[in-house]
Protein backbone atom coordinates (compact mmCIF):
# COMPACT_ATOMS: atom_id res chain seq x y z
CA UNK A 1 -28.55 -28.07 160.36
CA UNK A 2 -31.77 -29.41 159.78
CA UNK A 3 -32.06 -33.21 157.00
CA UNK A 4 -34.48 -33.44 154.98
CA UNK A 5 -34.57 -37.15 154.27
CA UNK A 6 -36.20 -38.38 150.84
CA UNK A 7 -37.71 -41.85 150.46
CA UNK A 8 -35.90 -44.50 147.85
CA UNK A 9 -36.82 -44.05 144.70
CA UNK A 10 -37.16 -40.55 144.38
CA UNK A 11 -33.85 -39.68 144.48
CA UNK A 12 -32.58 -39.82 140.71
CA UNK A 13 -34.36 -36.13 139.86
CA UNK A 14 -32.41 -34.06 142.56
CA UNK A 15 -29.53 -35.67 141.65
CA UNK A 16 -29.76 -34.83 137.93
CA UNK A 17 -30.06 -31.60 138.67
CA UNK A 18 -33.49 -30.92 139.26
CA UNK A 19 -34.44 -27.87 142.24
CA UNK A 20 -37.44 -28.95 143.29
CA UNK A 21 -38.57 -31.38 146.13
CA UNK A 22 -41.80 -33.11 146.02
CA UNK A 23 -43.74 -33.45 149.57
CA UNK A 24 -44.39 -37.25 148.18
CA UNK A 25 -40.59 -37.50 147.77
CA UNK A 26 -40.23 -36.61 151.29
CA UNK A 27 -39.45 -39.90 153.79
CA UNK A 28 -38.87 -37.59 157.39
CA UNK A 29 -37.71 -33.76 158.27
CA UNK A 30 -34.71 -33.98 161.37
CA UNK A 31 -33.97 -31.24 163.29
CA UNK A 32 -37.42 -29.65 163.70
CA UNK A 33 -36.88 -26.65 160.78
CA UNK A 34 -39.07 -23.11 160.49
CA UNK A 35 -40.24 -21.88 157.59
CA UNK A 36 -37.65 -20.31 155.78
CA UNK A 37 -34.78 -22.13 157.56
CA UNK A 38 -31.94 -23.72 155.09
CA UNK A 39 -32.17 -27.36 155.17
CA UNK A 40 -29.77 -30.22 153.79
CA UNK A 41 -31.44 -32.70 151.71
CA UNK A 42 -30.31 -36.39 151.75
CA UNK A 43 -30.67 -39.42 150.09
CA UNK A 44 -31.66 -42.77 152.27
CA UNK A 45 -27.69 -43.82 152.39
CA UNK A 46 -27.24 -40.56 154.09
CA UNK A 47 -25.26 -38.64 151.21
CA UNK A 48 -25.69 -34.77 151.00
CA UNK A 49 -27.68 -33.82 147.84
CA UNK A 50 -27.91 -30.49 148.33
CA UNK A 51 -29.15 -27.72 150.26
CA UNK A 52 -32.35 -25.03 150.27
CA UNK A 53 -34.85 -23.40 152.08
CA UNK A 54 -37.96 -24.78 153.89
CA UNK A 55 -41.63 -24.90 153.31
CA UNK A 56 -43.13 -27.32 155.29
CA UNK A 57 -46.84 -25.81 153.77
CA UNK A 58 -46.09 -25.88 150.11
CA UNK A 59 -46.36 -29.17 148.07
CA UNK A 60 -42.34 -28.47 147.21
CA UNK A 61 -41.06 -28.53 150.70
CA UNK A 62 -37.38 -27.81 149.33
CA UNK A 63 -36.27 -25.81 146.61
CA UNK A 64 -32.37 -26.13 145.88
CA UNK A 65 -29.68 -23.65 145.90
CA UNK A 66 -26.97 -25.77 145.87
CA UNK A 67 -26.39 -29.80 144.50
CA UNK A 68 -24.00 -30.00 146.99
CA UNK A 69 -22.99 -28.79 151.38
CA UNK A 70 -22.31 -25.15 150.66
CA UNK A 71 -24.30 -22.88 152.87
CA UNK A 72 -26.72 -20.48 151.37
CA UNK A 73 -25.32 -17.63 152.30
CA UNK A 74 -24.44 -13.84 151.47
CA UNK A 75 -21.36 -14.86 149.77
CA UNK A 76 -23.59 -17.35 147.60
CA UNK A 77 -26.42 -14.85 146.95
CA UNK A 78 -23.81 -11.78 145.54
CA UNK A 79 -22.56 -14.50 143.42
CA UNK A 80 -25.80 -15.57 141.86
CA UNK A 81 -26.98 -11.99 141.66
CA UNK A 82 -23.23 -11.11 139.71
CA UNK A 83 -23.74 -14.20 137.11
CA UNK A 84 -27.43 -13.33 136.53
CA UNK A 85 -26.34 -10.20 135.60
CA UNK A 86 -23.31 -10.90 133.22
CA UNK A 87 -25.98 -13.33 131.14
CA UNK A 88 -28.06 -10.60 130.80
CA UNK A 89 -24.99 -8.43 129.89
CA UNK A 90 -24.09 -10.94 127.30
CA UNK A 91 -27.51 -11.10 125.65
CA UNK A 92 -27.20 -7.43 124.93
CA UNK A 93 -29.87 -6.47 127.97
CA UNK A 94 -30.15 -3.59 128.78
CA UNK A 95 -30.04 -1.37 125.03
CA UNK A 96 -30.66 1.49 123.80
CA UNK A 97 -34.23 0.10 122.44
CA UNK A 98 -34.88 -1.73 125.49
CA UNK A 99 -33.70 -0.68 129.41
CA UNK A 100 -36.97 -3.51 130.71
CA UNK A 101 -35.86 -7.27 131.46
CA UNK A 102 -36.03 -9.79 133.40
CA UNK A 103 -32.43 -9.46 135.79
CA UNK A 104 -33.49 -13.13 138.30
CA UNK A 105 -35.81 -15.61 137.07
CA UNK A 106 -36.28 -18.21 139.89
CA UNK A 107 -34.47 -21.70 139.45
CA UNK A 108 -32.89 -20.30 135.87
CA UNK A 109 -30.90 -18.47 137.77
CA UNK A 110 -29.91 -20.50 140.94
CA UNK A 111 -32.10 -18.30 143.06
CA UNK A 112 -35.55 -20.71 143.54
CA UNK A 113 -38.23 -18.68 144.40
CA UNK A 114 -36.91 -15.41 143.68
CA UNK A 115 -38.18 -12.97 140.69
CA UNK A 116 -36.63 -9.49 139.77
CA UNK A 117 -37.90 -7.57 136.84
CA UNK A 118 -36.15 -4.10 136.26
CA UNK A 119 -38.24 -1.35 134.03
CA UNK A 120 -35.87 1.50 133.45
CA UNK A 121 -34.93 2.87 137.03
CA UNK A 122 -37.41 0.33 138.85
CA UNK A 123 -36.76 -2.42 140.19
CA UNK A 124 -39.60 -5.08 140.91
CA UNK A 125 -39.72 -8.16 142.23
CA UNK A 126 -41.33 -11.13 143.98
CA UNK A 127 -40.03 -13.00 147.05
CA UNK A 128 -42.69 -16.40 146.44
CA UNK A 129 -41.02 -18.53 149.18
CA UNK A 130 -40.62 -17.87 153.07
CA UNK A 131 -36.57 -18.64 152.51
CA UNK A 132 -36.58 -15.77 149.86
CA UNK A 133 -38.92 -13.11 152.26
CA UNK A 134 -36.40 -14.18 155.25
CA UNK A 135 -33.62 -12.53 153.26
CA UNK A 136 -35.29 -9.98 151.56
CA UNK A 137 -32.97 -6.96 153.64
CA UNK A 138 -29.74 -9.27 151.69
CA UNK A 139 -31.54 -9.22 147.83
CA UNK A 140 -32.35 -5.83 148.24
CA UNK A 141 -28.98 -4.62 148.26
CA UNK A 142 -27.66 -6.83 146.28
CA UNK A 143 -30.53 -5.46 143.36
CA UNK A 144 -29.17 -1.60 144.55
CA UNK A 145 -25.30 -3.06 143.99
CA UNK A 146 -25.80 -4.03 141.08
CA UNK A 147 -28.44 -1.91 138.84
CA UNK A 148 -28.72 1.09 141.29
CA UNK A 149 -32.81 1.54 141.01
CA UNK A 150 -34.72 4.83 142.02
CA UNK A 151 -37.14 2.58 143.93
CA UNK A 152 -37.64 -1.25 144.27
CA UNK A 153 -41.30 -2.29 144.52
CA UNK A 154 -42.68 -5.72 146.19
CA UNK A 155 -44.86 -7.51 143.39
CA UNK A 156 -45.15 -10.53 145.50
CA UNK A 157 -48.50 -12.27 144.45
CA UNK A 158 -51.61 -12.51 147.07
CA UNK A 159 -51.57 -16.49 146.06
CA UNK A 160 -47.60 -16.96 146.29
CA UNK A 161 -47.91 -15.26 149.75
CA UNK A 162 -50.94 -17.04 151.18
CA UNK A 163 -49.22 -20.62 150.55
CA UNK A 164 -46.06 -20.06 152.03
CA UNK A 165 -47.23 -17.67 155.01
CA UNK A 166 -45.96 -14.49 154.04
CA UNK A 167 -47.02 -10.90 153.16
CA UNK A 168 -47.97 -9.75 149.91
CA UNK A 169 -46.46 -7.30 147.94
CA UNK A 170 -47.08 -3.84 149.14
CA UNK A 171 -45.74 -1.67 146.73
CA UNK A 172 -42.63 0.66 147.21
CA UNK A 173 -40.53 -1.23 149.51
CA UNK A 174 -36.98 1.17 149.00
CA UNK A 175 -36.74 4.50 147.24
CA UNK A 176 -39.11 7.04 145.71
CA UNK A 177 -42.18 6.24 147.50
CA UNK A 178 -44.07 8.57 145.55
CA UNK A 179 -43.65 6.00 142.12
CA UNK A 180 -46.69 5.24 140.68
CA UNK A 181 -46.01 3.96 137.38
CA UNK A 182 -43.77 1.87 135.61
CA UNK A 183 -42.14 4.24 132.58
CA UNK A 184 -39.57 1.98 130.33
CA UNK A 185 -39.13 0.84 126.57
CA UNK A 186 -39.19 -2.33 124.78
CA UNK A 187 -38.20 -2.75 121.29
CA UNK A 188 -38.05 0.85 120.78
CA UNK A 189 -41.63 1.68 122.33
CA UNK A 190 -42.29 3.72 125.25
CA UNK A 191 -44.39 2.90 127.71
CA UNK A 192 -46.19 4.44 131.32
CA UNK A 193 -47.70 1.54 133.09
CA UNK A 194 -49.48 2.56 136.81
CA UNK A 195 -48.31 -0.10 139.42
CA UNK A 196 -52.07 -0.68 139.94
CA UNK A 197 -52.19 -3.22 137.10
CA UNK A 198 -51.68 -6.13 138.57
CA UNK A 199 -50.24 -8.66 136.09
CA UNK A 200 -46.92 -10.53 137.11
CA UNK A 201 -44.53 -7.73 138.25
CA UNK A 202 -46.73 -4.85 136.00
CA UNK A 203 -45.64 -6.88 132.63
CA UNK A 204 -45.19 -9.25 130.44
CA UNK A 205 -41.44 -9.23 129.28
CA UNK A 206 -41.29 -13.20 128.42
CA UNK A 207 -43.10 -12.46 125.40
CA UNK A 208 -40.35 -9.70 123.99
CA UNK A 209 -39.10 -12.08 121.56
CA UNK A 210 -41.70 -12.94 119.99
CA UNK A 211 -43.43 -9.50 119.74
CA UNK A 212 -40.05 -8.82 117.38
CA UNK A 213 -40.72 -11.47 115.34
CA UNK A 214 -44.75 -10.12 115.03
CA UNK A 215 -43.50 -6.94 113.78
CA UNK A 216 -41.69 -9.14 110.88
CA UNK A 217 -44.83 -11.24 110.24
CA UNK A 218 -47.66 -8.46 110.15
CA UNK A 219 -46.73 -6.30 106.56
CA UNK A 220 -49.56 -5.94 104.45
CA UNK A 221 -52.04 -8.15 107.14
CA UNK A 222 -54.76 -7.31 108.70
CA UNK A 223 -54.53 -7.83 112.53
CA UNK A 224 -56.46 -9.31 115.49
CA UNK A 225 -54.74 -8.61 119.18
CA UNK A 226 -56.51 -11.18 121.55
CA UNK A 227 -56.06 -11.10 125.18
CA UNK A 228 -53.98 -7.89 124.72
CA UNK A 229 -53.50 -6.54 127.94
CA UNK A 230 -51.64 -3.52 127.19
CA UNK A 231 -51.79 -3.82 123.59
CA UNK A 232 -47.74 -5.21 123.18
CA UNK A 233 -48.58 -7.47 120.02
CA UNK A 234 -51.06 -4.93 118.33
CA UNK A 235 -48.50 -2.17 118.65
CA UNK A 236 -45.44 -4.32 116.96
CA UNK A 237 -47.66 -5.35 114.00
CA UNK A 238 -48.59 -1.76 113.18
CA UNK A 239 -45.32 -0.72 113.41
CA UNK A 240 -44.57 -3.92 111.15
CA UNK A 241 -46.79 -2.22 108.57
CA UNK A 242 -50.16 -4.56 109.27
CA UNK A 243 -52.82 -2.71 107.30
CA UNK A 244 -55.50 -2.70 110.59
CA UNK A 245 -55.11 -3.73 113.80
CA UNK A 246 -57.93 -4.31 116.04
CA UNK A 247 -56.50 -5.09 119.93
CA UNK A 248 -59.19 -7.04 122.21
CA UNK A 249 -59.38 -7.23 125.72
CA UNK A 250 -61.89 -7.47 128.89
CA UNK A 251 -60.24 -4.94 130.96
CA UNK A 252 -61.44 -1.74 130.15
CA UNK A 253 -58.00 -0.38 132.34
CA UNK A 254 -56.06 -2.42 129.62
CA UNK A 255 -57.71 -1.06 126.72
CA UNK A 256 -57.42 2.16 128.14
CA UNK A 257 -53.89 1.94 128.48
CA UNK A 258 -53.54 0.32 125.32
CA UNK A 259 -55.01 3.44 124.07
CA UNK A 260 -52.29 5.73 125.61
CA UNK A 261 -49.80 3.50 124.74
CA UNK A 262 -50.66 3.67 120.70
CA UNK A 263 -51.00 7.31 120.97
CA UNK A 264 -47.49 7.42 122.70
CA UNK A 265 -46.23 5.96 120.30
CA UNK A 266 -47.85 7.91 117.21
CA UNK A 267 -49.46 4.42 116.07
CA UNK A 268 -53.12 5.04 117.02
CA UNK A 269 -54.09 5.69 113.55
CA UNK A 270 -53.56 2.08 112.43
CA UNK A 271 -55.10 0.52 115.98
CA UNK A 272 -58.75 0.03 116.94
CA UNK A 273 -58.83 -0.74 120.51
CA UNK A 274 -62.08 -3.06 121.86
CA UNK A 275 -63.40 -3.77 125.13
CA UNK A 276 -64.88 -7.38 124.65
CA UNK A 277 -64.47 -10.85 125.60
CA UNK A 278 -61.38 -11.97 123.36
CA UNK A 279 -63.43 -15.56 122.72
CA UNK A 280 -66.42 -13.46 121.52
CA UNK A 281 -64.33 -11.43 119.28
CA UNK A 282 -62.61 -13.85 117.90
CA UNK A 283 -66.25 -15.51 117.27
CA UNK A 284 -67.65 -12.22 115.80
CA UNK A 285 -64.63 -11.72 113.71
CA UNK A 286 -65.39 -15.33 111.82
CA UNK A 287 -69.01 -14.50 111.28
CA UNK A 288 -68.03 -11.19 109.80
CA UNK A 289 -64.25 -10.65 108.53
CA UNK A 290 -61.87 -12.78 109.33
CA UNK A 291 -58.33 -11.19 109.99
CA UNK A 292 -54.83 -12.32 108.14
CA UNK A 293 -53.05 -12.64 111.38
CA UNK A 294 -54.62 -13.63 114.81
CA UNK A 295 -52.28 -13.61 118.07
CA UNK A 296 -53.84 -15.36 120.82
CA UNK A 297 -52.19 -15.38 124.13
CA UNK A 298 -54.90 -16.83 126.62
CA UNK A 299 -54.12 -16.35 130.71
CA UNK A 300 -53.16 -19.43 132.40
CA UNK A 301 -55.81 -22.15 131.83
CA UNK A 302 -53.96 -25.61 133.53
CA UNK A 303 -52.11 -23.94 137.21
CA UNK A 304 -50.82 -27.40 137.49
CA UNK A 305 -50.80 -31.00 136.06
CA UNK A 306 -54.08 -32.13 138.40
CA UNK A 307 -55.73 -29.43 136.03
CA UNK A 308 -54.30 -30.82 132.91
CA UNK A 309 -57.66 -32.14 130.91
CA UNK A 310 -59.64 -29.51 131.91
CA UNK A 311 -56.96 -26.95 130.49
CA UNK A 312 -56.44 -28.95 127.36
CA UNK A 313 -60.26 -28.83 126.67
CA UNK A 314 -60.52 -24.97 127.19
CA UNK A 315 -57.45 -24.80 124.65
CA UNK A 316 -58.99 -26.86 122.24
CA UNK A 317 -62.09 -24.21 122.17
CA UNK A 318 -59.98 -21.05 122.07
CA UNK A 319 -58.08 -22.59 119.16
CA UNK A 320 -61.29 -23.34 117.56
CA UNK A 321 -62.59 -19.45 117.75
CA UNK A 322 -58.91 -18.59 117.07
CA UNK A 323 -58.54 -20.63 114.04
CA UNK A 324 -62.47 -19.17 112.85
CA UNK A 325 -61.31 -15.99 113.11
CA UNK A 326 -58.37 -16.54 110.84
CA UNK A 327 -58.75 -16.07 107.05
CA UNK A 328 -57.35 -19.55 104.79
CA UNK A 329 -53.97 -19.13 104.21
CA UNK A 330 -53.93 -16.62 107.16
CA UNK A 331 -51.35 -17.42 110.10
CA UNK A 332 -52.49 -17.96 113.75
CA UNK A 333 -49.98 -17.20 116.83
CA UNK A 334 -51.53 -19.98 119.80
CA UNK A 335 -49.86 -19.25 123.26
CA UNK A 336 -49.32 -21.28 126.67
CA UNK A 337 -48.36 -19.89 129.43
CA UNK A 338 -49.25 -22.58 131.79
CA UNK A 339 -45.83 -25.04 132.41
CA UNK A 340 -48.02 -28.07 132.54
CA UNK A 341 -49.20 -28.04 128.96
CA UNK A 342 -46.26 -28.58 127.02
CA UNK A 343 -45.35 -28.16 123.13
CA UNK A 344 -47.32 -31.42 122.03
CA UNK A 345 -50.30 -31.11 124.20
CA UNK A 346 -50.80 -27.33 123.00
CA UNK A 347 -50.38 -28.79 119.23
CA UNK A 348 -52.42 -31.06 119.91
CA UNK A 349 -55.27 -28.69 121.73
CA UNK A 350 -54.77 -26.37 117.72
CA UNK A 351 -55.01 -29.41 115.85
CA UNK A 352 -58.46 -30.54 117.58
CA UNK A 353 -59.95 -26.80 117.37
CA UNK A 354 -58.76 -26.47 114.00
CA UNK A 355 -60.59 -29.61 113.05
CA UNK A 356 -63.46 -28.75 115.01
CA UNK A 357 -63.77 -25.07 113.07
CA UNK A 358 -63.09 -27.82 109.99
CA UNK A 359 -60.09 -26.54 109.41
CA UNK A 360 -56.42 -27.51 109.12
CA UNK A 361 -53.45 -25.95 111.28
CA UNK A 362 -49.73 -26.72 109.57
CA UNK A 363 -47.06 -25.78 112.18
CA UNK A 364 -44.37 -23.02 111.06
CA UNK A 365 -42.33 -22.26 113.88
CA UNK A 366 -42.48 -22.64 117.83
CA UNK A 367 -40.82 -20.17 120.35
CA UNK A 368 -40.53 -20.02 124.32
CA UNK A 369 -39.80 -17.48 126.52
CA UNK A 370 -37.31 -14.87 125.92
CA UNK A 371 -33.77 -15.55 127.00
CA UNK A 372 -33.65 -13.61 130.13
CA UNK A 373 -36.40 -15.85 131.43
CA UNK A 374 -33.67 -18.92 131.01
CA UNK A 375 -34.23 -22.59 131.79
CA UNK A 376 -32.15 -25.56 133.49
CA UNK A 377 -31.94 -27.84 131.57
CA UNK A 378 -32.83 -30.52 134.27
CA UNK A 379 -36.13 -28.62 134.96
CA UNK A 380 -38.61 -29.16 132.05
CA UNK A 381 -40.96 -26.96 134.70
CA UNK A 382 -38.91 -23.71 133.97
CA UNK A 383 -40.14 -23.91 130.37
CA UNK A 384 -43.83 -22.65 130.94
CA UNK A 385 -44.41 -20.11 128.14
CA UNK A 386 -45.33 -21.74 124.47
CA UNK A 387 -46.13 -20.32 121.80
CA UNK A 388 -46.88 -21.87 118.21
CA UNK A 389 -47.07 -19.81 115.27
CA UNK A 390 -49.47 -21.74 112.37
CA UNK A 391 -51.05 -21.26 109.18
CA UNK A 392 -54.49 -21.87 108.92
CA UNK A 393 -56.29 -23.62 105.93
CA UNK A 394 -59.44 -25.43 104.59
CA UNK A 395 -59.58 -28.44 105.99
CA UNK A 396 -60.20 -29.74 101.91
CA UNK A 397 -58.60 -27.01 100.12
């Protein structure tokens, strides 16, 4: 078996807990390892911290199955796959109102680098490390064992793929290879998503829990859908009873589909669908008619800490034209899905734009990601999506 050796002083994270290690962390590699070979990891003494698979390209050499010698093996994989399936059990997923959820999340689930999203009778997922594509034959069945899909699609990302060495997803990789859409409800709505849209595994299910709690907020407002992809938020407030909801986005695909989607769902009456910058909108909509209830759920601005103040600045502007385009006393909904900006810094990023638009932002509630996108609690990384809901008032009112 191959060591992976870390230097002193950077041993106190793996041994919390933590799954990730650092290339700085890193002292020597023994034993010559592949990519995608299990390695031991070891602290200077010599004691076994744990063990994972290798990727002697990425900037996380090591991610950790285990804190301790087992081998990561099939016995170990059936057993992660079987515990990440009785939490979603016990969380009530799947229902009657929603068969789409998230059945592996990566490091929440003990299975680093690994993501499998089921949508009904599809299965997707993304094998992000060289360890994980190794063993794909081994997760495969494991995903038929245990939810029994029509077809299991490869989502694997081009950018995942290029930095560890591997192939990118390539569509149906078991099962009906005619598929070509995704065809599964959330919160009651039904949805028919082609596999050409590209977005994470073909959507975004971390934000389920707080589209419920939309629906809640939106009676009697008026609505503004930024960044709406598919329309998700738009179509929970005018089921919520919002008064008008306009849904913004750049893609004409997505506002197409967002389109489809409303009329699916016999909501297209109360939905205006626009294909426009969501920054512009959101700029238009404070010169003209500001809405009661602005969701605002930006793609990832900081991919990593190095990034961080350039992020945090291109926050602070969307929360400004987000905060314009919300009437005084309205309530803004300001989302993060980038894991290096965390709940302060995002705060932080409304509270500047707010004061630039001279206005004034009170916090109301904060959410993260639903619970079948869970978290270790000895990896503040896992917790990337953030979203603050905020009402939105004259700065001297």
């Amino acid at each position: 078996m191959a060591r992976v050796l870390l230097k002193p002083g950077h041993v106190r994270p793996v041994y919390s807990g933590h799954p990730w290690v650092f290339q700085q962390a890193v002292a020597k590699v023994e034993g010559g390892p592949a990519a995608g070979d299990e390695v031991t990891v070891v602290e200077p003494q010599g004691r076994v911290l744990g063990r994972g698979f290798y990727s002697p390209t990425s900037a996380i050499p090591v991610r950790l199955f285990t804190h301790d010698d087992r081998p990561v093996d099939a016995s170990l994989f059936r057993g992660r796959f079987q515990r990440a399936l009785a939490l979603r059990s016990m969380l009530g997923l799947p229902n009657a109102s929603t068969n789409a959820y998230r059945l592996v999340h990566g490091e929440g689930d003990g299975l680093p680098g690994l993501i499998v999203d089921v949508f009904g009778e599809v299965a997707a997922v993304q094998l992000n490390t060289s360890g994980i594509k190794r063993r794909e034959g081994l997760i495969f069945d494991a995903i038929h064992e245990l939810v029994s899909p029509k077809a299991i699609i490869d989502r694997t990302s081009e950018t995942a793929a290029r930095m560890e060495g591997v192939l990118a997803g390539t569509g149906v990789v078991r099962g009906d290879v005619s598929l070509d859409s995704l065809r599964f409800r959330e919160l009651g709505f039904e949805y028919d998503l082609p596999l050409s849209m590209g977005q994470k595994t073909g959507y975004y299910l971390d934000q389920r829990e707080l589209r419920a709690r939309i629906e809640r907020l939106a009676k009697g407002r008026t609505v503004l859908d930024a960044y709406a992809f598919v329309g998700s938020f738009g179509l929970a407030a005018a089921r919520g009873g919002a008064t008008r909801v306009r849904v913004v986005d750049q893609s004409a695909i997505a506002v197409e589909l967002a389109a489809e989607t409303a009329r699916k769902n016999g909501l297209h009456e109360r939905m205006e669908m626009v294909k426009m910058d969501a920054v512009a909108a959101m700029e238009s909509a404070a010169n003209h008619e500001p809405f009661d209830l602005v969701l605002c759920d930006p793609p990832k601005l900081a991919p990593s800490r190095a990034k961080l103040d350039a992020a945090l600045n291109a926050y602070r502007k969307v929360a400004r034209a987000a905060c314009r385009a919300t009437k005084p006393g309205g309530i803004l909904v300001l989302s993060s899905c980038s894991s290096a900006v965390n709940f302060h810094e995002l705060v932080r990023a409304l509270a500047h734009g707010a004061r630039d638009a001279n206005l004034r932002a009170t916090v109301l509630e904060e959410q993260i990601q639903a619970p079948d996108h869970p978290v270790p609690a000895a990896f503040p990384e896992g917790l990337y999506l953030k979203s603050v809901i905020a009402r939105i008032d004259l700065a001297h009112d």
